[in-house]
N, C-alpha and C. Protein backbone atom coordinates (compact mmCIF):
# COMPACT_ATOMS: atom_id res chain seq x y z
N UNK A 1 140.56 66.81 127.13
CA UNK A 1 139.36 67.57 126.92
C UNK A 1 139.75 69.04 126.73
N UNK A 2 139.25 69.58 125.71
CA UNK A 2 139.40 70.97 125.06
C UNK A 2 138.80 71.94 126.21
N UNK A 3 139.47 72.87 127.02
CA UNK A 3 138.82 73.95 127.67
C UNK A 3 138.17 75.25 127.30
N UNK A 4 137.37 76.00 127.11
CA UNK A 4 136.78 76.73 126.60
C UNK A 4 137.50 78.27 127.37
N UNK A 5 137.55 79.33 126.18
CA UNK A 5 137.95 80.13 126.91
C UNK A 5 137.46 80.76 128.33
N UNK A 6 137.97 81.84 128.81
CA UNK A 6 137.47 82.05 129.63
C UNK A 6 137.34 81.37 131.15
N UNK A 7 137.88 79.81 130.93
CA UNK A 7 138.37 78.74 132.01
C UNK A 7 137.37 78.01 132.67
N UNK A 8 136.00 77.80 131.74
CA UNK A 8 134.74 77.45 132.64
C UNK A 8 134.81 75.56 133.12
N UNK A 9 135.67 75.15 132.20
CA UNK A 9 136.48 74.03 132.24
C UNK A 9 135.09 72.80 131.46
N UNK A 10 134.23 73.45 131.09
CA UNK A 10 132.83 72.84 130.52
C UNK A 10 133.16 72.48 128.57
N UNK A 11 132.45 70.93 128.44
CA UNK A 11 133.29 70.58 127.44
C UNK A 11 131.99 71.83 126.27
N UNK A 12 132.72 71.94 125.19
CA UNK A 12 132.07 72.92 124.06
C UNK A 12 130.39 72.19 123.62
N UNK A 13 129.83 73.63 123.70
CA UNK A 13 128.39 73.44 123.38
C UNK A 13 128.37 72.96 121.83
N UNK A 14 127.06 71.53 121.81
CA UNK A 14 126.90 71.11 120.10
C UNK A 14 125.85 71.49 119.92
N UNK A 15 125.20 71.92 119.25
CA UNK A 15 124.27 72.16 118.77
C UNK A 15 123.33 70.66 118.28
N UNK A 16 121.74 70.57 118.20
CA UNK A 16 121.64 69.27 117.61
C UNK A 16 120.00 69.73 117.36
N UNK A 17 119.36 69.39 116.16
CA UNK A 17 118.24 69.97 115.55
C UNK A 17 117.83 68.78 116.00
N UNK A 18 116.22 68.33 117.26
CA UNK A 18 115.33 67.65 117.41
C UNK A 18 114.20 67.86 117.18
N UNK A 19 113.09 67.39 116.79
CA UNK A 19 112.06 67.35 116.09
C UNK A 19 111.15 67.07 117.39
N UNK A 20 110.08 67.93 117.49
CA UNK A 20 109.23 67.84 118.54
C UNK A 20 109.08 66.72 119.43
N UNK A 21 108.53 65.24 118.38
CA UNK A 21 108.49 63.86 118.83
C UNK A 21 109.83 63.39 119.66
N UNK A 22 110.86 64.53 118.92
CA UNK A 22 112.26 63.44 119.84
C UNK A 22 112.07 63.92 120.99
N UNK A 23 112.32 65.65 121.33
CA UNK A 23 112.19 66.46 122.10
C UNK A 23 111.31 65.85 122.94
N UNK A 24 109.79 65.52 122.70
CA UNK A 24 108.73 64.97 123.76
C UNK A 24 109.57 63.37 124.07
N UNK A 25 109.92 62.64 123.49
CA UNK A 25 110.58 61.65 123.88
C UNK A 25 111.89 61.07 124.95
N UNK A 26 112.92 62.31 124.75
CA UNK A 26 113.56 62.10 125.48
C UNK A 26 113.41 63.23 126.99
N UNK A 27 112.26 64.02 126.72
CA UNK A 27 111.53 64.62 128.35
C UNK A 27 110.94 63.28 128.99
N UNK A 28 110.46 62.71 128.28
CA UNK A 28 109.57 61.50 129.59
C UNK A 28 110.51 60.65 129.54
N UNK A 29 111.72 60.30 129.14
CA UNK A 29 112.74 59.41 129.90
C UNK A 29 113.16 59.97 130.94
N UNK A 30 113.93 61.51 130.32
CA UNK A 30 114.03 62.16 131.84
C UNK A 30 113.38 62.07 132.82
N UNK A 31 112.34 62.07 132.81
CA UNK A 31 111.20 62.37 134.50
C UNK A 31 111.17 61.04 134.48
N UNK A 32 111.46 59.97 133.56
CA UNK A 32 111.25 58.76 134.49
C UNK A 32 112.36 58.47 135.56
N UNK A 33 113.99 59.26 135.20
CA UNK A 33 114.97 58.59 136.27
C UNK A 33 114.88 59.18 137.80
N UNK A 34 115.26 58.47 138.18
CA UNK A 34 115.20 58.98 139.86
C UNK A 34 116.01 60.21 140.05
N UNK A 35 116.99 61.12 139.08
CA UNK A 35 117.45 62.03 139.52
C UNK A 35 116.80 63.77 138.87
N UNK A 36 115.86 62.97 137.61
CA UNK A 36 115.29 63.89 136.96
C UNK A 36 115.97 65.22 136.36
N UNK A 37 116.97 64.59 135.58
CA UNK A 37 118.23 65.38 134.49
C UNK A 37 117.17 66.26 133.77
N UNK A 38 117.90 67.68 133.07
CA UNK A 38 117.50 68.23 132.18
C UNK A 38 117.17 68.07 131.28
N UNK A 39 116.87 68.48 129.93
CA UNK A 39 117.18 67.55 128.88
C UNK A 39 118.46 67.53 128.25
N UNK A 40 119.33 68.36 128.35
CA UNK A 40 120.71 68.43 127.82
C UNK A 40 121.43 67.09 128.25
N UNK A 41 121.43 66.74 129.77
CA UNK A 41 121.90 65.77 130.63
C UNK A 41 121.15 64.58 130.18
N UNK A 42 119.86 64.49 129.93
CA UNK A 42 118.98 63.18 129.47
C UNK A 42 119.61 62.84 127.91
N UNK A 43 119.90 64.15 127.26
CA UNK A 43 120.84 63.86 125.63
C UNK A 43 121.66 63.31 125.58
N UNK A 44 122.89 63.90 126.37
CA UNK A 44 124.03 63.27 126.98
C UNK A 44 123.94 61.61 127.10
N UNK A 45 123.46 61.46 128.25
CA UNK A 45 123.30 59.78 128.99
C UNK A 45 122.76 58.96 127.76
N UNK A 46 121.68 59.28 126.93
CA UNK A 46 120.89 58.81 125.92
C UNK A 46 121.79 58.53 124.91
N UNK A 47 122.62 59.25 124.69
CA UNK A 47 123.64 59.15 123.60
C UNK A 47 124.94 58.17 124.42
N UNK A 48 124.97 58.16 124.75
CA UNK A 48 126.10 57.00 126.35
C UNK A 48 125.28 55.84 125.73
N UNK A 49 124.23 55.95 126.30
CA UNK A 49 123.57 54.37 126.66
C UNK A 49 123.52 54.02 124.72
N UNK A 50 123.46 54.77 123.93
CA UNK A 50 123.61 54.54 122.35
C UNK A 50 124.72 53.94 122.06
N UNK A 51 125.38 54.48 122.48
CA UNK A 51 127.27 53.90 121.65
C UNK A 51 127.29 52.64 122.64
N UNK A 52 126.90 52.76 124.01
CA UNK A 52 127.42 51.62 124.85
C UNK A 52 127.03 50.26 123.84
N UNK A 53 125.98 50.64 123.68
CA UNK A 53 125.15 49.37 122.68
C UNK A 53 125.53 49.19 121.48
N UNK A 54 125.69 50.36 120.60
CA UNK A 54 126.42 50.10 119.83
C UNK A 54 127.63 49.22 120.00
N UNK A 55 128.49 49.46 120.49
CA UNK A 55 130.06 48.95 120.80
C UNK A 55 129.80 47.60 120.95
N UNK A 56 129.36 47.58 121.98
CA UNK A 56 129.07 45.61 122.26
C UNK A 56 128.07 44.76 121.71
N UNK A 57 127.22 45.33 120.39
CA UNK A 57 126.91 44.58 119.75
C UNK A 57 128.06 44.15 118.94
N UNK A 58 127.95 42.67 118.50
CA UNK A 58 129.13 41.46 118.39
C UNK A 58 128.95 42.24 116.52
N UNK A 59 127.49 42.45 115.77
CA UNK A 59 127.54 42.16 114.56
C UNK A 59 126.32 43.57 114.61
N UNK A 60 126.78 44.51 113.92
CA UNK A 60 125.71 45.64 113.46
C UNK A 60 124.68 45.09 112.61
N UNK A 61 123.53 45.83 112.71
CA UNK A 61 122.71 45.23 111.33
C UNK A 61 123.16 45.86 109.79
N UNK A 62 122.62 45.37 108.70
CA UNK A 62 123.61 45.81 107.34
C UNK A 62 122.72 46.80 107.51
N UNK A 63 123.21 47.42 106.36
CA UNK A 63 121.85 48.35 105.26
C UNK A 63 120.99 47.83 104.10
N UNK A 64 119.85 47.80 104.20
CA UNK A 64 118.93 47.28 103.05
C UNK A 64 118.51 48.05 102.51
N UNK A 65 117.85 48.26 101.31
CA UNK A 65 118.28 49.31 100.35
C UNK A 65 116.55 49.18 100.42
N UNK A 66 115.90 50.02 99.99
CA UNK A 66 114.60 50.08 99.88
C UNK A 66 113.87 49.17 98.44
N UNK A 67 114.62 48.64 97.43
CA UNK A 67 114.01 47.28 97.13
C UNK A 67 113.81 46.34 97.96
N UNK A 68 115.12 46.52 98.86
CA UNK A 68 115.02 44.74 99.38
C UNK A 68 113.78 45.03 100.31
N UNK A 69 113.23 46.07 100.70
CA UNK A 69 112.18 46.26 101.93
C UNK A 69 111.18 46.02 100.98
N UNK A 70 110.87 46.66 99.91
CA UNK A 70 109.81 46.48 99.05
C UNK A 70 109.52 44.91 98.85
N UNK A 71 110.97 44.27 98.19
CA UNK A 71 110.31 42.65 98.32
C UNK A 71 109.93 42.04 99.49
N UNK A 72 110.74 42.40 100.57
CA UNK A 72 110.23 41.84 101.52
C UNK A 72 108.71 41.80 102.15
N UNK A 73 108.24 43.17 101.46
CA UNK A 73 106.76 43.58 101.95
C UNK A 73 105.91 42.93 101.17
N UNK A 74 106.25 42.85 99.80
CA UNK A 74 105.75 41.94 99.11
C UNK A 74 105.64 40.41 99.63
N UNK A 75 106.25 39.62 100.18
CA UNK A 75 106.39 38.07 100.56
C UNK A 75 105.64 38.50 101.97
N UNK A 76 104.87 39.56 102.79
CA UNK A 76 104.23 39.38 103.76
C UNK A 76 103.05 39.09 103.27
N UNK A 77 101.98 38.34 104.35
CA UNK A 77 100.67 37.77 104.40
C UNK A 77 99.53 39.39 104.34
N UNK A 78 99.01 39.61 103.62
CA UNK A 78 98.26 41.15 102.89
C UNK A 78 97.29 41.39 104.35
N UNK A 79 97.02 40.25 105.44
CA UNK A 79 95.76 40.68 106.28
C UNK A 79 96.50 40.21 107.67
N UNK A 80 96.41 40.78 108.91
CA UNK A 80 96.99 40.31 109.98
C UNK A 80 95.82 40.71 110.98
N UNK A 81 95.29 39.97 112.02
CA UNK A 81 94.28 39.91 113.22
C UNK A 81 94.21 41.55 113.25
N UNK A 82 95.59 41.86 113.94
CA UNK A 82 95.50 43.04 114.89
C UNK A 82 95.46 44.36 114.51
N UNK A 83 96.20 44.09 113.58
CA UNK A 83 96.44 45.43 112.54
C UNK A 83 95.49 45.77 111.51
N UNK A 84 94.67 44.64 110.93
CA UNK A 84 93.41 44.96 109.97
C UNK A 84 92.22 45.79 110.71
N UNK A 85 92.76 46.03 112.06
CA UNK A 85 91.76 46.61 112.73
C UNK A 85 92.34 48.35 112.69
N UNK A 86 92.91 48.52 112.38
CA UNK A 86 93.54 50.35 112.11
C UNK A 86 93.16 50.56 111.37
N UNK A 87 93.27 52.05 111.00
CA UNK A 87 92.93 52.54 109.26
C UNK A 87 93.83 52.17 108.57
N UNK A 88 93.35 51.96 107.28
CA UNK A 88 94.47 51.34 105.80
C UNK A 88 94.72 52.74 105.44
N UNK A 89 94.25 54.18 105.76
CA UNK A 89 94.38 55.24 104.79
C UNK A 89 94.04 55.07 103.33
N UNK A 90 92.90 54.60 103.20
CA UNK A 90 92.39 54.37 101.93
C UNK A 90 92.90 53.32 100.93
N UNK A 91 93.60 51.97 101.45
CA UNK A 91 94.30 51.26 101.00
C UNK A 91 93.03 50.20 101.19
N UNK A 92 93.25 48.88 100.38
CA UNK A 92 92.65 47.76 100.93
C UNK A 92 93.66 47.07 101.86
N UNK A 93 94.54 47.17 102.18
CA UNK A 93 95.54 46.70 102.90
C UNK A 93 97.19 47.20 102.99
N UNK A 94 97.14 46.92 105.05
CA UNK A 94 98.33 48.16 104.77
C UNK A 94 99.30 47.56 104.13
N UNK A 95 99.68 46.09 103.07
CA UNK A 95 100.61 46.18 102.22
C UNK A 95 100.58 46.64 101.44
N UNK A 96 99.22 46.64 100.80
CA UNK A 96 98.88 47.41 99.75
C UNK A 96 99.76 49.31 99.69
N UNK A 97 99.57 49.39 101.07
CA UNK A 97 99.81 50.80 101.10
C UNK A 97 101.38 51.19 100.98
N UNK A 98 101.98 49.80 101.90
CA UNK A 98 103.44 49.85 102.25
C UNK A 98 103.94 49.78 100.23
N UNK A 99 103.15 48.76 99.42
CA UNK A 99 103.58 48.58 98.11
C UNK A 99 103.75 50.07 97.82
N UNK A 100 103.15 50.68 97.69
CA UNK A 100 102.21 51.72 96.77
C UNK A 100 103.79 52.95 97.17
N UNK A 101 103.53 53.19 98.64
CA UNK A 101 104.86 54.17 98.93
C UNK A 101 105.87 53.64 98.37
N UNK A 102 106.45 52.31 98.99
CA UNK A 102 107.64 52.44 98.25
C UNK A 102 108.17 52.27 96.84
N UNK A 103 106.81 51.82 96.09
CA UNK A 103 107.58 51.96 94.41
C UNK A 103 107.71 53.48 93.53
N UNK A 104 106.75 54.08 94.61
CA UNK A 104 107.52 55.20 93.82
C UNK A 104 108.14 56.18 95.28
N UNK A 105 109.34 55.64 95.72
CA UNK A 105 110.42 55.88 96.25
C UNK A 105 111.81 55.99 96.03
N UNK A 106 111.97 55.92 94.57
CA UNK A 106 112.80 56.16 93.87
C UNK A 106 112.42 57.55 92.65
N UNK A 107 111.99 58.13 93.26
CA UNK A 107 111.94 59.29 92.56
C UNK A 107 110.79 60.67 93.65
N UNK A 108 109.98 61.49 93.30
CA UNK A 108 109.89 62.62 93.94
C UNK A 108 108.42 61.94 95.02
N UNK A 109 107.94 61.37 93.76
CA UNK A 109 106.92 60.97 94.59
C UNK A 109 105.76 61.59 94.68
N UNK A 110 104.64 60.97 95.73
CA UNK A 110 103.81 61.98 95.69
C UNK A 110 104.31 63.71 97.22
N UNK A 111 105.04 63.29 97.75
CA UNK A 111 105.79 64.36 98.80
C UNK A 111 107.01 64.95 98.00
N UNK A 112 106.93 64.99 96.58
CA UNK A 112 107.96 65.74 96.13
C UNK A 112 109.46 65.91 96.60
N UNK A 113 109.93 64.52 96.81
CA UNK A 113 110.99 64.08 97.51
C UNK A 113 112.36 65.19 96.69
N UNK A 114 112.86 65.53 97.37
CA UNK A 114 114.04 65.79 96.80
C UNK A 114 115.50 64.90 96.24
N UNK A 115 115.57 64.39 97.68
CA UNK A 115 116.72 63.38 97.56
C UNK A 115 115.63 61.78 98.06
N UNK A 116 116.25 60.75 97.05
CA UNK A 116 116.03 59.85 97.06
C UNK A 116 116.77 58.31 97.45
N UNK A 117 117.86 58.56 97.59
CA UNK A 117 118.84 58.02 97.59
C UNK A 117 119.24 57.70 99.43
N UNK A 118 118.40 56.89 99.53
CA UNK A 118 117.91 56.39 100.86
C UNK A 118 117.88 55.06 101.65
N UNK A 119 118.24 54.07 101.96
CA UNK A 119 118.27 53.19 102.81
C UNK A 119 116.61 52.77 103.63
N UNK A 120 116.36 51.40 103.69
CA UNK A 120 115.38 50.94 104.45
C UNK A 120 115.15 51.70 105.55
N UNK A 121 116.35 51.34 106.38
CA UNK A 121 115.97 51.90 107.70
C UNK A 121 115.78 53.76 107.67
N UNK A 122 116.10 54.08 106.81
CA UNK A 122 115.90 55.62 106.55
C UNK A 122 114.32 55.92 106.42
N UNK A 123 113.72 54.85 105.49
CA UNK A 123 112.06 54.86 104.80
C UNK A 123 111.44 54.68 106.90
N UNK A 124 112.16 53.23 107.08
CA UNK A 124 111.35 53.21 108.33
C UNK A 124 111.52 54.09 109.75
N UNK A 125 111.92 54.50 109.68
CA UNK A 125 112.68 56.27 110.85
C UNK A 125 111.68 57.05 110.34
N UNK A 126 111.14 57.60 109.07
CA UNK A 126 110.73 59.01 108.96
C UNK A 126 109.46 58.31 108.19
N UNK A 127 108.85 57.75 108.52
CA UNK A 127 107.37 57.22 107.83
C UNK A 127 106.89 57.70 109.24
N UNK A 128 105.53 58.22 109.19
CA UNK A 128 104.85 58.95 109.50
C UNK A 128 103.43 58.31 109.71
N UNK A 129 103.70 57.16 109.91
CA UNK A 129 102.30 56.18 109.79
C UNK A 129 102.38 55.06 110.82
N UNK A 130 102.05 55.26 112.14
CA UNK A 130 102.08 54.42 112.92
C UNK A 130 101.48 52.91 112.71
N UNK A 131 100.12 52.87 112.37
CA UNK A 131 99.53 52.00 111.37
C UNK A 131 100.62 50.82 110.79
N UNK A 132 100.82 51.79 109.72
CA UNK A 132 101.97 50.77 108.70
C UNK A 132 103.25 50.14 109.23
N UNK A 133 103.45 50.97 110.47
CA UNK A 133 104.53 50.39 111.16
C UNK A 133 103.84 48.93 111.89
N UNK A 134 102.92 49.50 112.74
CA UNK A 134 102.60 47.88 113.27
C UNK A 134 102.49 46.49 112.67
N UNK A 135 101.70 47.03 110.91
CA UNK A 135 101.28 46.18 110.04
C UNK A 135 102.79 45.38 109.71
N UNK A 136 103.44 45.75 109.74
CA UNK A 136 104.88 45.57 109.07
C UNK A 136 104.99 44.28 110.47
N UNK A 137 105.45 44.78 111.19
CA UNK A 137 105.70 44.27 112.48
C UNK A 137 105.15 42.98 112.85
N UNK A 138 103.76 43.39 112.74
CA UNK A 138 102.71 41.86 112.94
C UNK A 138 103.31 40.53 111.64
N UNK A 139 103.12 41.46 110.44
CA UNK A 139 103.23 40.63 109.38
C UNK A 139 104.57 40.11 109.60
N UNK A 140 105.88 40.18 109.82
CA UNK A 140 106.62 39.79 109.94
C UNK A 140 106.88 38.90 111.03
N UNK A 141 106.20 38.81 112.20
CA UNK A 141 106.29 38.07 113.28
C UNK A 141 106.42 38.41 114.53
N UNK A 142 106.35 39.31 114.85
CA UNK A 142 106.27 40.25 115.95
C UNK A 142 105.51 39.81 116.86
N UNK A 143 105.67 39.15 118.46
CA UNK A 143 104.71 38.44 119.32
C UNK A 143 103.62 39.34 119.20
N UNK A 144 102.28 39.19 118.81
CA UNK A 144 101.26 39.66 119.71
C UNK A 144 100.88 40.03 120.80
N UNK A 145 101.67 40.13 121.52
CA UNK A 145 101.72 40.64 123.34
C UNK A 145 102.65 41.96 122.82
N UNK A 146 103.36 42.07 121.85
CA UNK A 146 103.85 43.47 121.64
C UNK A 146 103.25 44.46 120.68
N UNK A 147 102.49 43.62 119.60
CA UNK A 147 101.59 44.01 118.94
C UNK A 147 100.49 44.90 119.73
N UNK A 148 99.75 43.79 120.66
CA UNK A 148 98.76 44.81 121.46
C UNK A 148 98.96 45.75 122.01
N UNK A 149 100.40 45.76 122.96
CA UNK A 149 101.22 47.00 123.88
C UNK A 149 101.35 47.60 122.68
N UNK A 150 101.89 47.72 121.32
CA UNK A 150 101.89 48.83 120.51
C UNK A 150 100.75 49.53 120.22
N UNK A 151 99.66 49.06 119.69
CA UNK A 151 98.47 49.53 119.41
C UNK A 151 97.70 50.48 120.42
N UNK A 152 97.75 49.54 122.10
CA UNK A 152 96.95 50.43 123.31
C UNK A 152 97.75 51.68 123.41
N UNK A 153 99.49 51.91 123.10
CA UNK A 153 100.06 52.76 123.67
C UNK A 153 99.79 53.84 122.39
N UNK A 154 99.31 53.45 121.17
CA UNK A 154 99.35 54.86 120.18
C UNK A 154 97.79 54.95 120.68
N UNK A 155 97.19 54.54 120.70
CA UNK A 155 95.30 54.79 120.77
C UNK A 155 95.67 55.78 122.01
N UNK A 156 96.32 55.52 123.44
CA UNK A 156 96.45 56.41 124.57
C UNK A 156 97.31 57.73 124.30
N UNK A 157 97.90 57.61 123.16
CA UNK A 157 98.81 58.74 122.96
C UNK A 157 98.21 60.25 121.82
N UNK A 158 96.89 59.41 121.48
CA UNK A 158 96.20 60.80 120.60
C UNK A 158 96.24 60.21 119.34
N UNK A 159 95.56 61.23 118.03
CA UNK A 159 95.42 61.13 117.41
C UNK A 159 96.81 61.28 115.76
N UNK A 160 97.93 62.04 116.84
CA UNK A 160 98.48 63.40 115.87
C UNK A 160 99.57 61.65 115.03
N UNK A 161 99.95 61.90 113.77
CA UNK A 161 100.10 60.96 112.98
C UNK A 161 101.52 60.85 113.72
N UNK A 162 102.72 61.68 113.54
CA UNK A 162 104.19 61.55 113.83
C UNK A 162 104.14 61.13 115.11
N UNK A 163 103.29 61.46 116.04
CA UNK A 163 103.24 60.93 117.40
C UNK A 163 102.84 59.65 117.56
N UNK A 164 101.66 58.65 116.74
CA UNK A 164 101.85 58.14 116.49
C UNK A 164 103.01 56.80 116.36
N UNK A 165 103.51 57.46 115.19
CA UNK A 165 104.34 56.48 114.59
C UNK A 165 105.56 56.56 115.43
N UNK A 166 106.01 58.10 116.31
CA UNK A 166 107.20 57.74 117.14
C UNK A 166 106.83 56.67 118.38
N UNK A 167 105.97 56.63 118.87
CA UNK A 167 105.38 55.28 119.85
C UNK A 167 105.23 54.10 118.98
N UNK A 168 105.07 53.96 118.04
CA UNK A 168 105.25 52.67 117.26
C UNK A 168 106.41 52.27 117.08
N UNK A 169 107.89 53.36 116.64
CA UNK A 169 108.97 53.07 116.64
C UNK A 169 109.44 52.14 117.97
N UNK A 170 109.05 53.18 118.87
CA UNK A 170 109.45 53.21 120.57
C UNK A 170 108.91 51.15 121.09
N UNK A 171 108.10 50.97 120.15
CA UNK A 171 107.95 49.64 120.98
C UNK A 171 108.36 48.40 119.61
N UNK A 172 108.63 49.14 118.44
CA UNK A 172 109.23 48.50 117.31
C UNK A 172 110.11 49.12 116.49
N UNK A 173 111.49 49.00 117.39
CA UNK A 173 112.65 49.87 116.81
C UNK A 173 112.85 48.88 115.34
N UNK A 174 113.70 49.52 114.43
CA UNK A 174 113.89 49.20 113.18
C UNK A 174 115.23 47.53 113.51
N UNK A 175 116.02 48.08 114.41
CA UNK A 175 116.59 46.39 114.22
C UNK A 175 115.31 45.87 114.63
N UNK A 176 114.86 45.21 115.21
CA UNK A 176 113.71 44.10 115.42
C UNK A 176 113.35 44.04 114.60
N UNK A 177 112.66 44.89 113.81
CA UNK A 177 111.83 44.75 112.31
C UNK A 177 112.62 44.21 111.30
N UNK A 178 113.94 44.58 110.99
CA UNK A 178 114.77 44.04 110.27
C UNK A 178 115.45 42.45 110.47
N UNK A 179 115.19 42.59 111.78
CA UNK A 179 115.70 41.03 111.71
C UNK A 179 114.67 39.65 111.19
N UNK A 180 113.63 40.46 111.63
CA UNK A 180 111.96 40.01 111.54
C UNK A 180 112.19 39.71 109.76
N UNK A 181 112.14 40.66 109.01
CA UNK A 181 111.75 40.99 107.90
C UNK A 181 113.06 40.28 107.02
N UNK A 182 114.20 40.46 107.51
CA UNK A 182 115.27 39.79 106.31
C UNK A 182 115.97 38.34 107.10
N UNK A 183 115.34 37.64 107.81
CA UNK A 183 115.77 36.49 108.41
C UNK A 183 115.80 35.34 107.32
């Protein structure tokens, strides 16, 4: 381990740009442990308990390229119980909606994308639509006992969209969905 001048014997400060939702995310893990870490210390451990998992998974998931998500969204059922009950955002259905984003996801778009050149799990990380996340989820097979825990926990969490969709992640991380979706 590299010592920093001065002899504080503390490993070198990283810098790391979090986005409000992460920031609020990894504070309420903190206050959930019994020793109630900072957040630097909750980053730390969070990033531990990441690689640990990483490492001893036997087989990573691939990368799917945002056609293969598009067909896949395509071969889902257009209406699901739980989820036809959210807003479509002006869609008749959130495949409809999931269609609509990703075909023109290969170019600027209507968010004036810059870079395009993106991965599935990239589209599903930074979508901004809690909604479309569940819809995805249900449609693919997702028990209904997690379906509902997703839905009660964004309705209790407010209105704000990214907040939202980071509690939708939080109870439907992207492997699950992917295994769901390209099985």
């Amino acid at each position: 381990m590299a010592r920093l001048a001065g002899g504080t014997g503390q490993d070198p400060v990283t810098a790391i740009r979090l986005s409000q939702e992460l920031r609020a995310a990894v504070d309420v893990w903190a206050a959930k442990q019994d020793d109630k870490p900072g957040r630097s210390e909750a980053i730390r451990r969070l990033v531990e308990i990441g690689l640990t998992k990483v490492k001893n998974k036997p087989h990573a998931i691939r990368s799917y390229s945002i056609r293969e998500l598009l067909l896949a969204v395509r071969r889902l059922p257009a209406t699901m119980p739980e989820s036809d009950r959210l807003s479509k955002g002006g869609y008749d259905t959130h495949r409809d909606h999931w269609i609509g984003w990703l075909e023109e996801y290969d170019g600027p778009g209507y968010y004036g994308r810059s870079n395009w050149d993106r991965d599935a799990r990239y589209v599903y990380q930074h979508l901004n639509n809690g909604h479309m996340i569940v819809w995805l989820n249900e449609a693919a097979g997702e028990s209904l006992v997690t379906i509902r825990a997703t839905i009660a926990a964004m309705l209790r969490g407010g209105q704000q969209k990214a907040r939202m969709a980071g509690i939708a992640r939080s109870y439907l991380p992207w492997e699950r969905a992917a295994k769901l979706l390209f099985k």
